[in-house]
C-alpha atoms as a PDB file:
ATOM      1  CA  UNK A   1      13.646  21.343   8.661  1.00  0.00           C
ATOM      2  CA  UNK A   2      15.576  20.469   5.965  1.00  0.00           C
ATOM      3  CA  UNK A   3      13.225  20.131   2.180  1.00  0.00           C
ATOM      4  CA  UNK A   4      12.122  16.569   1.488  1.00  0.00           C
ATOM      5  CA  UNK A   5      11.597  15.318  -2.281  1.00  0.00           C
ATOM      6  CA  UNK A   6       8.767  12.387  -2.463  1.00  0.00           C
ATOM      7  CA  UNK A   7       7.870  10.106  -4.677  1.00  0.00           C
ATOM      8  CA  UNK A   8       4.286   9.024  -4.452  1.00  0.00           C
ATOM      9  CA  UNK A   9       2.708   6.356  -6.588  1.00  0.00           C
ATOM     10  CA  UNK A  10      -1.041   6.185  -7.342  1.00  0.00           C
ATOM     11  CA  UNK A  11      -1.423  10.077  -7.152  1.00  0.00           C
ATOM     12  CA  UNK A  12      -4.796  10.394  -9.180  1.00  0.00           C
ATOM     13  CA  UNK A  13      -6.991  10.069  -6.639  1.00  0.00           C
ATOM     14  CA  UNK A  14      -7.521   8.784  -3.018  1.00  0.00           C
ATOM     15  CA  UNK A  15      -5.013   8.158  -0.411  1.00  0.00           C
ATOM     16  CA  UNK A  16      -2.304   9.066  -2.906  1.00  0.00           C
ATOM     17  CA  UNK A  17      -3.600  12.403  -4.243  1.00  0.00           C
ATOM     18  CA  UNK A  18      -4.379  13.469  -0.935  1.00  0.00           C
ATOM     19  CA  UNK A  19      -0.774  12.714   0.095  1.00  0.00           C
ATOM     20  CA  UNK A  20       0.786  14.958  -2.607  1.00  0.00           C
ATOM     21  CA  UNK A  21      -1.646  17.545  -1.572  1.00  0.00           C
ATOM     22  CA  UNK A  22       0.096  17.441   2.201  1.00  0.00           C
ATOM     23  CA  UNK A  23       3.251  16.954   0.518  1.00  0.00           C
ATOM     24  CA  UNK A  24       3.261  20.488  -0.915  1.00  0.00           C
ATOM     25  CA  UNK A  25       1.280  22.098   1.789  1.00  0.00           C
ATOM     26  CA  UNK A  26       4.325  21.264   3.789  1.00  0.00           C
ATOM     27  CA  UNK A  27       6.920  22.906   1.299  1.00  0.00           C
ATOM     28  CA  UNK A  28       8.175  19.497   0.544  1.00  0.00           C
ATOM     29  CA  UNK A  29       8.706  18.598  -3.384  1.00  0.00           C
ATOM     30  CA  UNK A  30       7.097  15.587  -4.476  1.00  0.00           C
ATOM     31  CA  UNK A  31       7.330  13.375  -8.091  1.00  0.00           C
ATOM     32  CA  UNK A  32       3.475  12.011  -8.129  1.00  0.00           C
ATOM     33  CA  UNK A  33       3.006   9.386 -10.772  1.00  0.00           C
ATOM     34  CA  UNK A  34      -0.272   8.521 -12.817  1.00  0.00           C
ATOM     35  CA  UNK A  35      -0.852   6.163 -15.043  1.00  0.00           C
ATOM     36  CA  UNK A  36      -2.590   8.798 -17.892  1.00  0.00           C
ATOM     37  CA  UNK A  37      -3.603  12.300 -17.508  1.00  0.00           C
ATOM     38  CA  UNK A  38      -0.381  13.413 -15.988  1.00  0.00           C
ATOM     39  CA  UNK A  39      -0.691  16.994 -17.055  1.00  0.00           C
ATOM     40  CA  UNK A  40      -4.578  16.864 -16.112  1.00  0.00           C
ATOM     41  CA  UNK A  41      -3.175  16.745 -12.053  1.00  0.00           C
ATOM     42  CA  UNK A  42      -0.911  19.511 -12.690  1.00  0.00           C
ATOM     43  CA  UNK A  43      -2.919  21.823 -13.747  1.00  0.00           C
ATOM     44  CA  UNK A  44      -5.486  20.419 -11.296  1.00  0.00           C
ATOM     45  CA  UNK A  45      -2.835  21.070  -8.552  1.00  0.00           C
ATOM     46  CA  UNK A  46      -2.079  24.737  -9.967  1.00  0.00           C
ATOM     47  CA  UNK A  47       1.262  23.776 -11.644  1.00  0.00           C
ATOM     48  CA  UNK A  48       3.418  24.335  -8.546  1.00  0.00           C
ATOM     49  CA  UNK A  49       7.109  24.250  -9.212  1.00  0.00           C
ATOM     50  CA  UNK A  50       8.122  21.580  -6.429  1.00  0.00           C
ATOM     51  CA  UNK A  51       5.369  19.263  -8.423  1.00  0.00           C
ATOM     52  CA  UNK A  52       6.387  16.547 -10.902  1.00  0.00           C
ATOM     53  CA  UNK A  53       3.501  14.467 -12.478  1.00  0.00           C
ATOM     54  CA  UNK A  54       4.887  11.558 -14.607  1.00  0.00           C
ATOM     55  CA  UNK A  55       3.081   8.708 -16.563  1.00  0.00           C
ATOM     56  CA  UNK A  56       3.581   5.589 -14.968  1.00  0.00           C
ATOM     57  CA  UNK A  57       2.178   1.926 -14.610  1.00  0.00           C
ATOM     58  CA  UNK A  58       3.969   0.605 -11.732  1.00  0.00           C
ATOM     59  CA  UNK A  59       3.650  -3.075 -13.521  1.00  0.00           C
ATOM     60  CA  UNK A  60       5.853  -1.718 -16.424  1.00  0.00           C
ATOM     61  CA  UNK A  61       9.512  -1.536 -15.485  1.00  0.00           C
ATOM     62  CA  UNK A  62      10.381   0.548 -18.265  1.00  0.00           C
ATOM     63  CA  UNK A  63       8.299   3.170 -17.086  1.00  0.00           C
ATOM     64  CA  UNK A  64       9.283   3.236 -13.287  1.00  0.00           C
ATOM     65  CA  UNK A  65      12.609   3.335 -14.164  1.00  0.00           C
ATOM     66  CA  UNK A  66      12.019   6.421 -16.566  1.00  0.00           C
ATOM     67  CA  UNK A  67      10.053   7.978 -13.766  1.00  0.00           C
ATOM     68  CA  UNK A  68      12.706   7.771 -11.300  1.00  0.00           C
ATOM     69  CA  UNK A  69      14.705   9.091 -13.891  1.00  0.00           C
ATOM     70  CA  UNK A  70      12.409  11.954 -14.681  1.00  0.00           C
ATOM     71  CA  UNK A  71      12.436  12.871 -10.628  1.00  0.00           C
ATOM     72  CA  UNK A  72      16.059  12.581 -10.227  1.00  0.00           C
ATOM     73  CA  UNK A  73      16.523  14.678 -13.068  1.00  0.00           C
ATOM     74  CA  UNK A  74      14.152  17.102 -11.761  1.00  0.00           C
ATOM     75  CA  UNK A  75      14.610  17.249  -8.135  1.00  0.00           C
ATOM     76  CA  UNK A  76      18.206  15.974  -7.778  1.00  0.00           C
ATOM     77  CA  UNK A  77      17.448  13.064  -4.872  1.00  0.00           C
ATOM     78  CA  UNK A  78      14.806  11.453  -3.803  1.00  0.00           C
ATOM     79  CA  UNK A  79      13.720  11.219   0.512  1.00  0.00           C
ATOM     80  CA  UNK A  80      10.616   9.180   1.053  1.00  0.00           C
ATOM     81  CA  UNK A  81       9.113   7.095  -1.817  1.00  0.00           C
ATOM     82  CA  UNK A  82       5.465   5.914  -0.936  1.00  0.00           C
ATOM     83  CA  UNK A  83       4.112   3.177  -2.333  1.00  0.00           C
ATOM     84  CA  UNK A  84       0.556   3.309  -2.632  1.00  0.00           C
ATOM     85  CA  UNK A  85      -0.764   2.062  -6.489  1.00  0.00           C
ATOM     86  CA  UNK A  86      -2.758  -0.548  -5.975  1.00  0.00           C
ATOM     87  CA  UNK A  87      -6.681  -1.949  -6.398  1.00  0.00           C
ATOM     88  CA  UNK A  88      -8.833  -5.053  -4.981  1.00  0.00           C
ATOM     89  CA  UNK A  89     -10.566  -7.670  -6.747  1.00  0.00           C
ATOM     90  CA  UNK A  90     -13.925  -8.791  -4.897  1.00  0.00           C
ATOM     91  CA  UNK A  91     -14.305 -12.512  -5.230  1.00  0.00           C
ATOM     92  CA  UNK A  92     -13.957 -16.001  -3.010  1.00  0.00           C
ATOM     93  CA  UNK A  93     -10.371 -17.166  -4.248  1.00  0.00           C
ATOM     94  CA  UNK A  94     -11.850 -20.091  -6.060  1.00  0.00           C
ATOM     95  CA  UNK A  95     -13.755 -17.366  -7.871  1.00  0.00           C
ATOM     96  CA  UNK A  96     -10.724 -15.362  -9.481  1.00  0.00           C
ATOM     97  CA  UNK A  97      -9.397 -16.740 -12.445  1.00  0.00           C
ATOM     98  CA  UNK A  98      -5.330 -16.918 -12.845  1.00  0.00           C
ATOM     99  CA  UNK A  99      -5.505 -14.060 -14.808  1.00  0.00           C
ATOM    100  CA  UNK A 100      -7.504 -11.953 -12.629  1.00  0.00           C
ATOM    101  CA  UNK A 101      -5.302 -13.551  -9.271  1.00  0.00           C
ATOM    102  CA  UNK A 102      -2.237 -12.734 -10.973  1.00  0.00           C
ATOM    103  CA  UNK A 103      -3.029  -8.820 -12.113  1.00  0.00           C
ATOM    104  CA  UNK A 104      -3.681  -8.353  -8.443  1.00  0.00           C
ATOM    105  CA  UNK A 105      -0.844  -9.382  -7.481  1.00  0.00           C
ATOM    106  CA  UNK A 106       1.060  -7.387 -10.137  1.00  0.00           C
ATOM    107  CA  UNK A 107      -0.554  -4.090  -8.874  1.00  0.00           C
ATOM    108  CA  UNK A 108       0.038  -4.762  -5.309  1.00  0.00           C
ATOM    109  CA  UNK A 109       2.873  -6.928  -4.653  1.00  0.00           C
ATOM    110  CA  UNK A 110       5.294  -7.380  -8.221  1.00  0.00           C
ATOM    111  CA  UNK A 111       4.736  -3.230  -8.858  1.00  0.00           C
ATOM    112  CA  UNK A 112       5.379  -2.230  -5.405  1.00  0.00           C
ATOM    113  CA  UNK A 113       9.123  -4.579  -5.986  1.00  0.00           C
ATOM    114  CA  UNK A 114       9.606  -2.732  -9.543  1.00  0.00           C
ATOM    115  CA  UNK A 115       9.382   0.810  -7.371  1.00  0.00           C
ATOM    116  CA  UNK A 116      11.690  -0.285  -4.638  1.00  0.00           C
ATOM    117  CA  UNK A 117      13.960  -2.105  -6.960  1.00  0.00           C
ATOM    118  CA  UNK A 118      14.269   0.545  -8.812  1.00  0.00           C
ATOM    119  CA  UNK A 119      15.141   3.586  -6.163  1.00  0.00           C
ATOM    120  CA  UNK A 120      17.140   1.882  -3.817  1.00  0.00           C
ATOM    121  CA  UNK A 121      19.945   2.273  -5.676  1.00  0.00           C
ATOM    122  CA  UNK A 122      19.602   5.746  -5.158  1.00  0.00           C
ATOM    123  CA  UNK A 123      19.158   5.567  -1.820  1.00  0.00           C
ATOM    124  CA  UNK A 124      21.839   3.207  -0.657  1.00  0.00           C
ATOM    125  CA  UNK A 125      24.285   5.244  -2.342  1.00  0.00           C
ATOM    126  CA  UNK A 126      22.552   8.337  -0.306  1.00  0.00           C
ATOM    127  CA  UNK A 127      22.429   5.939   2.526  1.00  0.00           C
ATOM    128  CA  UNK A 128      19.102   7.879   3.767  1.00  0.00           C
ATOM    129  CA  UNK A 129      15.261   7.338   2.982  1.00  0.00           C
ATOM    130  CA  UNK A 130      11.992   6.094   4.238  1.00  0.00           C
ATOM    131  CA  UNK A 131      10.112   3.361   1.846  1.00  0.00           C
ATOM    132  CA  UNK A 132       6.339   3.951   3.185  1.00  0.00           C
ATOM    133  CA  UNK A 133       4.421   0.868   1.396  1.00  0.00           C
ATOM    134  CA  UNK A 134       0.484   1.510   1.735  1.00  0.00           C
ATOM    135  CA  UNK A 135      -0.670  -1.785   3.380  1.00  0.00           C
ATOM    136  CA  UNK A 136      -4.130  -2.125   5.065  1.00  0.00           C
ATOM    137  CA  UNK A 137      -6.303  -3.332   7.383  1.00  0.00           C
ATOM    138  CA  UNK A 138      -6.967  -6.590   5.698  1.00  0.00           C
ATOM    139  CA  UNK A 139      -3.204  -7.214   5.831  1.00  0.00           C
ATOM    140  CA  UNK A 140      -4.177  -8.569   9.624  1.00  0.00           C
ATOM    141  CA  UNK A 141      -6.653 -10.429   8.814  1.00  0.00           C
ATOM    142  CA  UNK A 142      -8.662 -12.413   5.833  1.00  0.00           C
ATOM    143  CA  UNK A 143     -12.145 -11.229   4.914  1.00  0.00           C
ATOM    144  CA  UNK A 144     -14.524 -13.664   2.767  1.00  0.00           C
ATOM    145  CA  UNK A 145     -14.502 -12.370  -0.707  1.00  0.00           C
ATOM    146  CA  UNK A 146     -11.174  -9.822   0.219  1.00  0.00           C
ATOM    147  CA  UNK A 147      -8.874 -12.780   0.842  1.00  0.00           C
ATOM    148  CA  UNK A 148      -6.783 -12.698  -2.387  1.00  0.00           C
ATOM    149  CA  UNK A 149      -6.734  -8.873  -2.257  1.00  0.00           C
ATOM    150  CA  UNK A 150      -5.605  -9.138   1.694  1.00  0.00           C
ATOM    151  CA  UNK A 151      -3.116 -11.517   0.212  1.00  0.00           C
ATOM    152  CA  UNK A 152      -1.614  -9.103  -1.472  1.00  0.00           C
ATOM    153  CA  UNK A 153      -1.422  -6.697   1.751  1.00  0.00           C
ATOM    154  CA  UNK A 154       0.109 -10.056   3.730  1.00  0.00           C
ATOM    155  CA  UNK A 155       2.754  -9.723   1.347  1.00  0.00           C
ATOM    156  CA  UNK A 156       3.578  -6.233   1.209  1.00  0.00           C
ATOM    157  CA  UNK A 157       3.857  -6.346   5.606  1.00  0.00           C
ATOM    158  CA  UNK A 158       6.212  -9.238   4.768  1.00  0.00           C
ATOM    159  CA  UNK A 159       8.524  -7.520   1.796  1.00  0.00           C
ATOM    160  CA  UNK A 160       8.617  -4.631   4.147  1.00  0.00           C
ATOM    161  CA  UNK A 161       9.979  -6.689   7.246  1.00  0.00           C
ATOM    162  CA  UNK A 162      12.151  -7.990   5.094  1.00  0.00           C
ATOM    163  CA  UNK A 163      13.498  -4.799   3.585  1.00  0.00           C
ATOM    164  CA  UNK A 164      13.472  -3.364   7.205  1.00  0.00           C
ATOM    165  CA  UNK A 165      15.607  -6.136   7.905  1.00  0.00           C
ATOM    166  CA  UNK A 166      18.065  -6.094   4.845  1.00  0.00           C
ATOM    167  CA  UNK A 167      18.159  -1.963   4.496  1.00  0.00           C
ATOM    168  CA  UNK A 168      19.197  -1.372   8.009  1.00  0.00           C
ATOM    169  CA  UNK A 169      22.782  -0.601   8.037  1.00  0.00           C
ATOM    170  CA  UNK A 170      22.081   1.828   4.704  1.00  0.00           C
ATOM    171  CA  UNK A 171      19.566   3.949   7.003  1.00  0.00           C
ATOM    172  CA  UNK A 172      16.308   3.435   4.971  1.00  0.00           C
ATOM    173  CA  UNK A 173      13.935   2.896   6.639  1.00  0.00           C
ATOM    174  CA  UNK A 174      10.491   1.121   6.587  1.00  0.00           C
ATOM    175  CA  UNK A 175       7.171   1.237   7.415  1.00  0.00           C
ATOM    176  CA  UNK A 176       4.026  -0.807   6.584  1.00  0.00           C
ATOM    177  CA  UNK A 177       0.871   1.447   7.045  1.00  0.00           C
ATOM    178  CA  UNK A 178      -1.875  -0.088   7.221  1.00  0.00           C
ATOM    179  CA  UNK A 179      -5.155   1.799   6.872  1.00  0.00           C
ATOM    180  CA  UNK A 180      -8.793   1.072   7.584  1.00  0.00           C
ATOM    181  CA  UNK A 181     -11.723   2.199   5.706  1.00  0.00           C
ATOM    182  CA  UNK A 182     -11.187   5.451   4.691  1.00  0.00           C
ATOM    183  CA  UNK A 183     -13.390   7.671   2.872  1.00  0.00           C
ATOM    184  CA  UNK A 184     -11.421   7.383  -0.711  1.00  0.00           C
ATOM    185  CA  UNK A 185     -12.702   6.033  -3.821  1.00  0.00           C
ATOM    186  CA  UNK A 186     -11.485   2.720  -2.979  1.00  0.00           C
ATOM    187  CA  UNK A 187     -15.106   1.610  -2.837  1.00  0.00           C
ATOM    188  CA  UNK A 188     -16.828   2.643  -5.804  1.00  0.00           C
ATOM    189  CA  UNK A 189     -17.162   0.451  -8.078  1.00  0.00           C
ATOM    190  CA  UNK A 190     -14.799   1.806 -10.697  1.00  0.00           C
ATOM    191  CA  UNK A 191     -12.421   1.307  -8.315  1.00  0.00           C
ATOM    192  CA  UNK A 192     -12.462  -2.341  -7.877  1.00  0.00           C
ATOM    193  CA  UNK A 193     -13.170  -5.400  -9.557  1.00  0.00           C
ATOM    194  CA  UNK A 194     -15.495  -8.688  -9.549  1.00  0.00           C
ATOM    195  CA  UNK A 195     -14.597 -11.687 -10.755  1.00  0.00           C
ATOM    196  CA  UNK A 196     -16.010 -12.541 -14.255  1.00  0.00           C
ATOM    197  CA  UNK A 197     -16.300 -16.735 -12.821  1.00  0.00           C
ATOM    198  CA  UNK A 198     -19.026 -16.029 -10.039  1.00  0.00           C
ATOM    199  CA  UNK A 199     -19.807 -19.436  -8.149  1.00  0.00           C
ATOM    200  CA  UNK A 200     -23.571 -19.803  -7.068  1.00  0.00           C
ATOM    201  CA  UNK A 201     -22.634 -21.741  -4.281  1.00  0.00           C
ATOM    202  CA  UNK A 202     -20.871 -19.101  -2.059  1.00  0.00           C
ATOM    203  CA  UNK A 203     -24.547 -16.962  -3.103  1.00  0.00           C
ATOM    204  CA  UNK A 204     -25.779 -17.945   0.568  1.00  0.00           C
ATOM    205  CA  UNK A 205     -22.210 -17.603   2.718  1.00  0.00           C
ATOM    206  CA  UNK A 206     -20.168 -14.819   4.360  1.00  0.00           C
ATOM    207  CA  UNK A 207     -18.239 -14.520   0.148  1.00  0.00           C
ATOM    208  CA  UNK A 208     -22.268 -13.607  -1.466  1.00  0.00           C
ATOM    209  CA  UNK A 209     -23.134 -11.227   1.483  1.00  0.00           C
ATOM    210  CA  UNK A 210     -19.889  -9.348   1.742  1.00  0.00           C
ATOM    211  CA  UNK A 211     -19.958  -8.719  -1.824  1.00  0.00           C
ATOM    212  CA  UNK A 212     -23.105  -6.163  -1.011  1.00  0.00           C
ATOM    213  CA  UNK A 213     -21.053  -4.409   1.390  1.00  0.00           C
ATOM    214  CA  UNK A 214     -18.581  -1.915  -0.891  1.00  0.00           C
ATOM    215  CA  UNK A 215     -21.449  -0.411  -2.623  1.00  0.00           C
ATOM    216  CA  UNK A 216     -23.422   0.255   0.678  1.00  0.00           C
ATOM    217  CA  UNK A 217     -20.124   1.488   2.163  1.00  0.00           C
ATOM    218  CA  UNK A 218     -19.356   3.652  -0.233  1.00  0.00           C
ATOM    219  CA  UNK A 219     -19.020   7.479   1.541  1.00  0.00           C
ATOM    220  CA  UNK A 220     -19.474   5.845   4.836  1.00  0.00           C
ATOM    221  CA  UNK A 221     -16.445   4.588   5.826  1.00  0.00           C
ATOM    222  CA  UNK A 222     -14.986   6.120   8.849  1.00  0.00           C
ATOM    223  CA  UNK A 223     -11.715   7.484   8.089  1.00  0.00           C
ATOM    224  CA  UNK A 224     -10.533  10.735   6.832  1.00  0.00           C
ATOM    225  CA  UNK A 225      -7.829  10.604   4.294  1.00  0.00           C
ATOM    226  CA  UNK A 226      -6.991  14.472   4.780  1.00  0.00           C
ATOM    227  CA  UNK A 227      -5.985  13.012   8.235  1.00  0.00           C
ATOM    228  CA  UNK A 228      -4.237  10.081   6.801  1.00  0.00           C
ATOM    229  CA  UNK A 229      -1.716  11.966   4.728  1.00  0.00           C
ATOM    230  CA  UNK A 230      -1.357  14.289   7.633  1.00  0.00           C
ATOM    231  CA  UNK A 231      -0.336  11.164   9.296  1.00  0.00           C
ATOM    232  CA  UNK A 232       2.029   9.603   6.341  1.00  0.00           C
ATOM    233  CA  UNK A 233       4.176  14.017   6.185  1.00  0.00           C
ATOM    234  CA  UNK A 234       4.123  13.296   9.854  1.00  0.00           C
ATOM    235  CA  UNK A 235       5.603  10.114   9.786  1.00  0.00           C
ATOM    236  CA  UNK A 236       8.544  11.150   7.155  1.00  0.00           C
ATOM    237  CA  UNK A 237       9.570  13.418   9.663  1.00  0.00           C
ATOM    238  CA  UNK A 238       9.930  11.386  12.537  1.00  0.00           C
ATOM    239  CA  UNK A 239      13.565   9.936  13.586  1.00  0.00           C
ATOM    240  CA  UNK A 240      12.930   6.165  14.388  1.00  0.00           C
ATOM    241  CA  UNK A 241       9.730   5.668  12.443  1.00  0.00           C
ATOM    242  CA  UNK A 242       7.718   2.284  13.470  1.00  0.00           C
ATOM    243  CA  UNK A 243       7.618  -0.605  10.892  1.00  0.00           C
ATOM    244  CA  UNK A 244       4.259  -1.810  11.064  1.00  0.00           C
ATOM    245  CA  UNK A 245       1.673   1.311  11.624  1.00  0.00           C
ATOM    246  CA  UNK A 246      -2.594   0.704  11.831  1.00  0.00           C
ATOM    247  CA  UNK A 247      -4.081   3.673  10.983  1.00  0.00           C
ATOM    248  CA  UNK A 248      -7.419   4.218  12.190  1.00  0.00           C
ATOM    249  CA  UNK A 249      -8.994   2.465  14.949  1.00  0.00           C
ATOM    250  CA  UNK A 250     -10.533   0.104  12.765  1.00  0.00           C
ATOM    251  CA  UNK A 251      -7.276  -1.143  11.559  1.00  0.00           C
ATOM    252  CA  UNK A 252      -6.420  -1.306  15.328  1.00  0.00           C
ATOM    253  CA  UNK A 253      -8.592  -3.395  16.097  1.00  0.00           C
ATOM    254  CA  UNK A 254      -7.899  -5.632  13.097  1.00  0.00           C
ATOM    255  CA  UNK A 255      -4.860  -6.040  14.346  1.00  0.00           C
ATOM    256  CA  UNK A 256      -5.335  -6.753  17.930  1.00  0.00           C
ATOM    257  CA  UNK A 257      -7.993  -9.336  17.578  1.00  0.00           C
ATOM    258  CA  UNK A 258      -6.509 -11.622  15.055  1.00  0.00           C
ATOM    259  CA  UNK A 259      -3.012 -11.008  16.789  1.00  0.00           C
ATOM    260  CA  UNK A 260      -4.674 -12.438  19.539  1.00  0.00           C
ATOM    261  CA  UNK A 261      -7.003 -15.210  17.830  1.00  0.00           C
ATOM    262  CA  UNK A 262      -3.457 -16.456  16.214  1.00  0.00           C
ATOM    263  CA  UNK A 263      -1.119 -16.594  19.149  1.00  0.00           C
ATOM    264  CA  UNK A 264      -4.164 -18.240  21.125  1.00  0.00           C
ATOM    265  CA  UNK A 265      -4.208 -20.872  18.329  1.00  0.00           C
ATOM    266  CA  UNK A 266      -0.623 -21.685  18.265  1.00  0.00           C
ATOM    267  CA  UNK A 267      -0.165 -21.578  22.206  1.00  0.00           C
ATOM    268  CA  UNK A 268      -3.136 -24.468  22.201  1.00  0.00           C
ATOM    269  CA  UNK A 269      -1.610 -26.701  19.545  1.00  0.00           C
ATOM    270  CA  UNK A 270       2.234 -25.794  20.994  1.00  0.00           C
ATOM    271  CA  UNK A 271       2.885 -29.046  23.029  1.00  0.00           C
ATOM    272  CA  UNK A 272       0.739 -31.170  20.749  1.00  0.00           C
ATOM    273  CA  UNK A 273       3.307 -31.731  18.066  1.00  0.00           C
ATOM    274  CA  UNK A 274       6.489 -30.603  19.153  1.00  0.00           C
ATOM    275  CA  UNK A 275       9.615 -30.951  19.623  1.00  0.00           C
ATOM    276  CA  UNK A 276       9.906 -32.673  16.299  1.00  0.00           C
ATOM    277  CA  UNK A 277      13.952 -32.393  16.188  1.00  0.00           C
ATOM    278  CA  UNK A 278      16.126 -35.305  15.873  1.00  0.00           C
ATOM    279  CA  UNK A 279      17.480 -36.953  18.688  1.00  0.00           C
ATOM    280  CA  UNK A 280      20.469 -38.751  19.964  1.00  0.00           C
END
């Protein structure tokens, strides 16, 4: 099988450092990316040769494109670029302030664009790759006090069906995976934020009693991220890879219910206001 060079962002910790750990368990090279520390998680890793570790804030252009840079001067091409930097903000949307709304979506949705803005080039001109943008399960459906961060993950299944879509006849490809609640550090509290505005008035509702749940959750979620990136290698290396993936049966289910709470919706209401079209 022929040697794969990845680009993974978000490599510190989590879903991403667990990735790069598969990565070169598999004899693939990879170009991990960190926003500080970078020669901390080489060393960590035990300095292998097919391991890059750059500096980079996926919300600062400059940087992504010097990463790229960095790899491609390093590795010679890049194969599978994973896009997993990202964090949540706990809060009821009238909660988050704009500037706490719009650094979430700079993390999630306008830093995953600068990544894939950024390497396509290289790819269409190698017309070959796989984009893998970390979604999740709250990408099916909204949670009370997740919504804005599942927001995010709405958007990154629909930049993906659009890339899908638009990269086609270059042979990317593209994939959405969406995990559940996996045992990362995704829950700790360093890991996500609160608004600073809290509203009294959502105390008492599903928003004030779902904002107990991370810390409680925390080291008892479910999935296994070892199993995860075992999931993500063996996705790289499979010929027609799917575009939207649920990982873990959580994320299943996610899926399935609201899939079918929607379509039931919009089948009731379907005759009730339509056609609309103009007629002769």
């Amino acid at each position: 099988m022929k040697t794969k060079v990845w680009f993974v962002t978000g490599a510190s910790k989590g879903f991403g450092l667990e990735i790069v750990k598969t990565v070169l368990a598999s004899g693939d090279k990879v170009v991990a990316t960190v926003r500080n520390n970078a020669a901390g998680l080489q060393k960590e890793l035990g300095n292998p040769e097919n391991l890059l570790v750059v500096t980079m804030d996926v919300v600062n252009e400059a940087e992504v494109k010097r990463a790229i840079k960095d790899g491609l001067d390093r590795f010679g091409q890049l194969d599978v670029v994973v896009n997993n930097a990202g964090f949540g903000i706990v809060a009821a949307i009238e909660e988050a302030s704009d500037e706490e709304a719009r650094r979430q979506y700079d993390t999630n949705v306008f830093g995953l664009l600068n990544v894939v803005r950024n390497v396509l080039p290289h790819l269409r001109e190698r017309k070959s790759g796989h984009i893998i943008n970390i979604s999740s399960l709250f990408g099916y459906g909204a949670l009370p006090a997740w919504a804005l961060y599942g927001s995010t993950k709405y958007a990154v299944e629909g930049i993906s069906e659009g890339l899908a879509v638009e990269l086609a006849p270059f042979n990317i490809k593209v994939t959405s995976l969406a995990p559940g609640l996996f045992r990362t550090q995704f829950l700790n509290s360093q890991s996500y934020s609160s608004a600073a505005n809290a509203i009294s008035d959502y105390n008492d509702t599903a928003v004030g009693q779902m904002k107990s749940v991370p810390d409680a959750l925390h080291g008892n979620q479910p999935g296994d991220p070892a199993k995860l990136a075992k999931v993500v290698v063996e996705l790289a290396n499979v010929e027609n890879p799917p575009l939207h993936l649920p990982v873990g049966l959580d994320s299943l289910q996610t899926y399935r219910t609201n899939s079918a709470k929607t379509s039931a919706e919009i089948e009731a209401w379907a005759d009730k206001f339509t056609p609309t079209e103009v007629t002769a």
